[in-house]
Protein backbone atom coordinates (compact mmCIF):
# COMPACT_ATOMS: atom_id res chain seq x y z
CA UNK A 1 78.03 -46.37 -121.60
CA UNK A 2 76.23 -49.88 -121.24
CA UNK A 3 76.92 -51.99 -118.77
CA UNK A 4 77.60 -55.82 -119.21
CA UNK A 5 75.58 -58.13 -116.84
CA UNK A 6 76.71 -60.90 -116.26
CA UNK A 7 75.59 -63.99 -114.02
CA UNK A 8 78.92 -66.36 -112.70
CA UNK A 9 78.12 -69.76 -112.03
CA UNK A 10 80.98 -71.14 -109.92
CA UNK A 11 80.62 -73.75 -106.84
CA UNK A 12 83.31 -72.42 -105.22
CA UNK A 13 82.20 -69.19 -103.50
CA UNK A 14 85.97 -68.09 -102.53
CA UNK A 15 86.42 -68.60 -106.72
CA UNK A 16 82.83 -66.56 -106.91
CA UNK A 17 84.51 -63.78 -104.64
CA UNK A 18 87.84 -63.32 -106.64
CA UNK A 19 85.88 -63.27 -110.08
CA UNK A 20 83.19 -60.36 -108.80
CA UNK A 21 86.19 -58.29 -107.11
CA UNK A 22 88.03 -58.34 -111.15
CA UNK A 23 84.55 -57.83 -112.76
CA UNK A 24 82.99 -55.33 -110.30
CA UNK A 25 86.60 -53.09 -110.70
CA UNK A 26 85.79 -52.27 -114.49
CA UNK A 27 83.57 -49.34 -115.63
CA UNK A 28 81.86 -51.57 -118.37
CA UNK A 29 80.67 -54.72 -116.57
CA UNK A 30 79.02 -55.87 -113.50
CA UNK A 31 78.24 -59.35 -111.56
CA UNK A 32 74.19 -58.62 -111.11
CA UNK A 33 73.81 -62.28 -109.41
CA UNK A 34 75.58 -65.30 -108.53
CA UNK A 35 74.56 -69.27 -108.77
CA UNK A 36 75.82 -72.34 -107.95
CA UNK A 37 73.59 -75.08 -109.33
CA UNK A 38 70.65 -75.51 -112.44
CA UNK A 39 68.09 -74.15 -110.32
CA UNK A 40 69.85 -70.73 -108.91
CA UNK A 41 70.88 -70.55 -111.92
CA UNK A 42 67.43 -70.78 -113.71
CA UNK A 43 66.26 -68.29 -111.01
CA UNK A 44 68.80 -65.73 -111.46
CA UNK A 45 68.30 -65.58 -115.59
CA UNK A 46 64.48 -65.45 -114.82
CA UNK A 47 65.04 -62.64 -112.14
CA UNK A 48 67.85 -60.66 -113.92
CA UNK A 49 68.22 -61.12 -117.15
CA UNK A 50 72.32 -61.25 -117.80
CA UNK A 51 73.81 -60.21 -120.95
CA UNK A 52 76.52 -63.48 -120.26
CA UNK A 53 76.25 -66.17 -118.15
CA UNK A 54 80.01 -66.60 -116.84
CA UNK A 55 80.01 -70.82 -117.04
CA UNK A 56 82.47 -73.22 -114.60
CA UNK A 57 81.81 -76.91 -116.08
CA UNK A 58 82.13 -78.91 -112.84
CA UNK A 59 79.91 -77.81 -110.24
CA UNK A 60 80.61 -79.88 -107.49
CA UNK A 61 77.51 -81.68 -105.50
CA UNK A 62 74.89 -79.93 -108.37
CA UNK A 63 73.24 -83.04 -109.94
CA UNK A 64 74.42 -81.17 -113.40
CA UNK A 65 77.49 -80.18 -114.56
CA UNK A 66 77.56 -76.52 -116.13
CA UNK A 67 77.43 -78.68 -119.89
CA UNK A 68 74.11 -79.62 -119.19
CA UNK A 69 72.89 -76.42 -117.49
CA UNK A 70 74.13 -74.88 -120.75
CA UNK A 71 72.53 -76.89 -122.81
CA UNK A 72 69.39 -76.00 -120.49
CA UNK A 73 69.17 -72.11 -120.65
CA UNK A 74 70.23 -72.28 -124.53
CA UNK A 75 66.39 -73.97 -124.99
CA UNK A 76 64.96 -70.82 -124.85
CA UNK A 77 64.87 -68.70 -127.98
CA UNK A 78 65.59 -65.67 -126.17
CA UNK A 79 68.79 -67.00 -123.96
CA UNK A 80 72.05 -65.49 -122.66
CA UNK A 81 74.94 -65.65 -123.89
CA UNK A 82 77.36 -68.29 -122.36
CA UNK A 83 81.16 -67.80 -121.71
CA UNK A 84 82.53 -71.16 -120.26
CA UNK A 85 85.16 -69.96 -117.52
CA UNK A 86 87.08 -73.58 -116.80
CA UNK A 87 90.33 -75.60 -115.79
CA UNK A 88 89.16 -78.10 -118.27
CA UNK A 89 90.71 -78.09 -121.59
CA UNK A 90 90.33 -81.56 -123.25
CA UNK A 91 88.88 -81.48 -126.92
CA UNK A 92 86.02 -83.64 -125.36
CA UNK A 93 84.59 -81.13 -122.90
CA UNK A 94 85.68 -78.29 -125.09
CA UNK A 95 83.14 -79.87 -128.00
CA UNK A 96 80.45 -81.02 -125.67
CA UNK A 97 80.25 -77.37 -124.20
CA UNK A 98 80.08 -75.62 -127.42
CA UNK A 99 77.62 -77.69 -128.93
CA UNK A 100 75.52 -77.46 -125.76
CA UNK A 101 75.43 -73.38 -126.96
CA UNK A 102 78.39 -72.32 -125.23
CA UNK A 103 79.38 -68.75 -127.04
CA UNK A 104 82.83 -68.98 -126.09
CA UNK A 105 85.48 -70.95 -123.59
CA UNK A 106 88.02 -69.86 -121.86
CA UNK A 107 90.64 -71.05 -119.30
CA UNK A 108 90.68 -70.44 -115.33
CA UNK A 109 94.80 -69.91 -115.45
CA UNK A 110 93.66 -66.85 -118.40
CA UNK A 111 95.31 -63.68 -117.80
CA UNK A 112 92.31 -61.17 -116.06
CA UNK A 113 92.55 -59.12 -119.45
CA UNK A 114 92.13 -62.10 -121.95
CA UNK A 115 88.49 -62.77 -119.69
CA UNK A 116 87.32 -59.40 -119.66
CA UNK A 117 87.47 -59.19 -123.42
CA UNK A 118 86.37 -62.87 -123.70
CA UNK A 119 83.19 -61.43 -121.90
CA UNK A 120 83.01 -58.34 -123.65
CA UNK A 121 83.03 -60.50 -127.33
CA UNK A 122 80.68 -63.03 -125.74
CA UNK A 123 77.99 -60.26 -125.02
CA UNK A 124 78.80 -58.92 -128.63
CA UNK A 125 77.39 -62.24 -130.00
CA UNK A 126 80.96 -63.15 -130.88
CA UNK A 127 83.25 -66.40 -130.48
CA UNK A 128 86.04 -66.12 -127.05
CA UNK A 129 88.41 -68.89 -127.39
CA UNK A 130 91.19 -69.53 -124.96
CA UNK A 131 94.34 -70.13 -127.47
CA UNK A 132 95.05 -73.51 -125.73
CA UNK A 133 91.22 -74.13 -126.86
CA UNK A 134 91.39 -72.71 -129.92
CA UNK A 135 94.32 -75.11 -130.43
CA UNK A 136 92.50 -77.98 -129.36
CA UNK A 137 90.28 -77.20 -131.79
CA UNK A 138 92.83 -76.64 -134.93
CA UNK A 139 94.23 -80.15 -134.04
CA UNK A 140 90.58 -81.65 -135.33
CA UNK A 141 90.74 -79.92 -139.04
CA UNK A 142 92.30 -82.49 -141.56
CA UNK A 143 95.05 -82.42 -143.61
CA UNK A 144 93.14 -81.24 -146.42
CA UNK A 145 94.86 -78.70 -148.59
CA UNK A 146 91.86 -77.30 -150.63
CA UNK A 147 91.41 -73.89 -150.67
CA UNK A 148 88.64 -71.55 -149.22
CA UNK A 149 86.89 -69.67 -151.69
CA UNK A 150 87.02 -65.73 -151.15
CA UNK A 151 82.68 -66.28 -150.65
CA UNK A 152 83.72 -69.08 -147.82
CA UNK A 153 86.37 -66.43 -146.01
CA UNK A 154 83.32 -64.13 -146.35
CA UNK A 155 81.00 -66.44 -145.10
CA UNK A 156 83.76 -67.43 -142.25
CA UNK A 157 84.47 -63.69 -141.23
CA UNK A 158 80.55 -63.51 -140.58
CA UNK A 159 80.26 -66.41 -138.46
CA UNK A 160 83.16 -64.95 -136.59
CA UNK A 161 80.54 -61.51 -135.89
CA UNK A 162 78.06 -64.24 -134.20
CA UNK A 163 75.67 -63.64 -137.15
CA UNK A 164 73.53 -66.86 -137.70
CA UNK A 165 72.19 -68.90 -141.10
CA UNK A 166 69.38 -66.19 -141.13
CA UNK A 167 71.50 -63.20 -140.76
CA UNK A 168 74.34 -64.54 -143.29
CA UNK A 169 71.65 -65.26 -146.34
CA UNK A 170 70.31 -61.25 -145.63
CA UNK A 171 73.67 -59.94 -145.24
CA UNK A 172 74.94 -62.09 -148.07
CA UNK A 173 72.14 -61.77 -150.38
CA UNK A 174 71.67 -65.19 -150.65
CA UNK A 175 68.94 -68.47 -149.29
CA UNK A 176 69.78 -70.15 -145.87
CA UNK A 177 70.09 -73.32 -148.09
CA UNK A 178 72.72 -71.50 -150.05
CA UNK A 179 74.24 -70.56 -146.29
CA UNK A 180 74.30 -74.09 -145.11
CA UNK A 181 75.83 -76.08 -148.55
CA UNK A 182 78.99 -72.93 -147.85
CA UNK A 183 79.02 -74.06 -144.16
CA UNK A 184 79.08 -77.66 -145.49
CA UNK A 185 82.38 -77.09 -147.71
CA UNK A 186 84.07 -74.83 -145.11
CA UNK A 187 83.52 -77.39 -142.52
CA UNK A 188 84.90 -80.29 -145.08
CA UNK A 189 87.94 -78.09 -145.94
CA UNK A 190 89.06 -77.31 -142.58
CA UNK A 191 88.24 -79.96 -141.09
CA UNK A 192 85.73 -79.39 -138.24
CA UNK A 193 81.97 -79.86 -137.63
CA UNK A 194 81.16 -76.69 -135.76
CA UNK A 195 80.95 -73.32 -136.59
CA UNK A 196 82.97 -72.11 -133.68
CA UNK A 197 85.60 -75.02 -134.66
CA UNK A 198 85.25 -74.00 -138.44
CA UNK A 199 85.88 -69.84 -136.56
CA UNK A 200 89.20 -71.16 -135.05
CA UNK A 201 90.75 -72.78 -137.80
CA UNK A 202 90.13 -69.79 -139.92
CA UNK A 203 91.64 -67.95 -137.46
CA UNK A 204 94.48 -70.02 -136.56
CA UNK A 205 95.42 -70.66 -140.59
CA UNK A 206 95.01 -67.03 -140.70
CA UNK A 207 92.40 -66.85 -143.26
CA UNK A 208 90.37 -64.42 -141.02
CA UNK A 209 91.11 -62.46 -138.80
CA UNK A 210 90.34 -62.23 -134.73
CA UNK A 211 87.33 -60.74 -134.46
């Protein structure tokens, strides 16, 4: 069986403590390295290469906040996944963290259960959204009644895999320009601007299912 490896970024080390004893209990995952701030946490990915990097957003005294360290290790194009793991749940950080590359975001009062499969999707490539977040989210899409093509709930069930504009035009047969104008119209009809945003809509209209 593989092993998940995953890096938690947390400047609280009792907070640190509690998350490795949950993660460390489980046959399928492990906490390989722990940071605190941009730079241990630029060491660690160099050093051990995690499968998920396990995000808090405020980090205390570190000159960056776990947005912009984000942000950071998504420059690469061979990065980590990144699960945000937070008490913050406005729509403003919950954007700014996505767009910064975040795979998924989930809440700190989260039952243990709902963050071990949050981590488990996240290393899948998939999206891991809180409900409160995915919520937050829903409350963006307009009021727009038009409906989503079945090609859009297609499209929309593939973006919910992780699969980017290069994997949806092979798996759908058709150009990444082709890709991007059905991203266009699924983000108009529901609403959003994102493709995790346009993910929880879908999800929370029931037009896909949870991945």
């Amino acid at each position: 069986m593989s092993i998940i490896t995953v890096l938690l970024v947390d400047d609280h080390p009792v907070v640190r403590a509690g998350l490795a004893a949950l993660i460390n209990g489980l046959d399928d995952m492990r906490i390989i390295a722990e940071a605190d701030d941009l730079e241990s946490t630029r060491t660690a990915v160099a050093a051990y290469r995690p499968d998920v990097v396990l995000m808090d957003l405020n980090l205390g005294t570190s000159a960056q906040s776990g947005i912009e360290i984000t942000a950071e290790l998504k420059r690469p194009a061979e990065s980590p996944e990144i699960l945000v793991l937070t008490t913050y749940q406005t729509e403003s950080d919950i954007l700014r963290a996505l767009d910064a590359g975040a795979r998924g975001y989930i809440l700190k009062d989260a039952p243990a259960d709902e963050l071990f499969a949050a981590i488990r999707a996240t290393a899948a490539g998939e999206t891991a959204l809180s409900p409160a977040v995915a919520s937050a989210l829903v409350r963006r899409k307009s009021q727009s009644g038009t409906t989503v093509t079945e090609r859009e709930v297609e499209v929309l069930d593939l973006l919910a895999k992780g699969l980017g504009n290069k994997e949806l035009a092979r798996e759908m047969f058709i150009s990444e320009g082709t890709v991007k104008a059905h991203l266009a119209h699924i983000y108009t009809k529901l609403g959003v601007d994102t493709r995790v945003g346009a993910v929880a809509a879908a999800i929370e209209r029931r037009i896909i299912r949870t991945p």
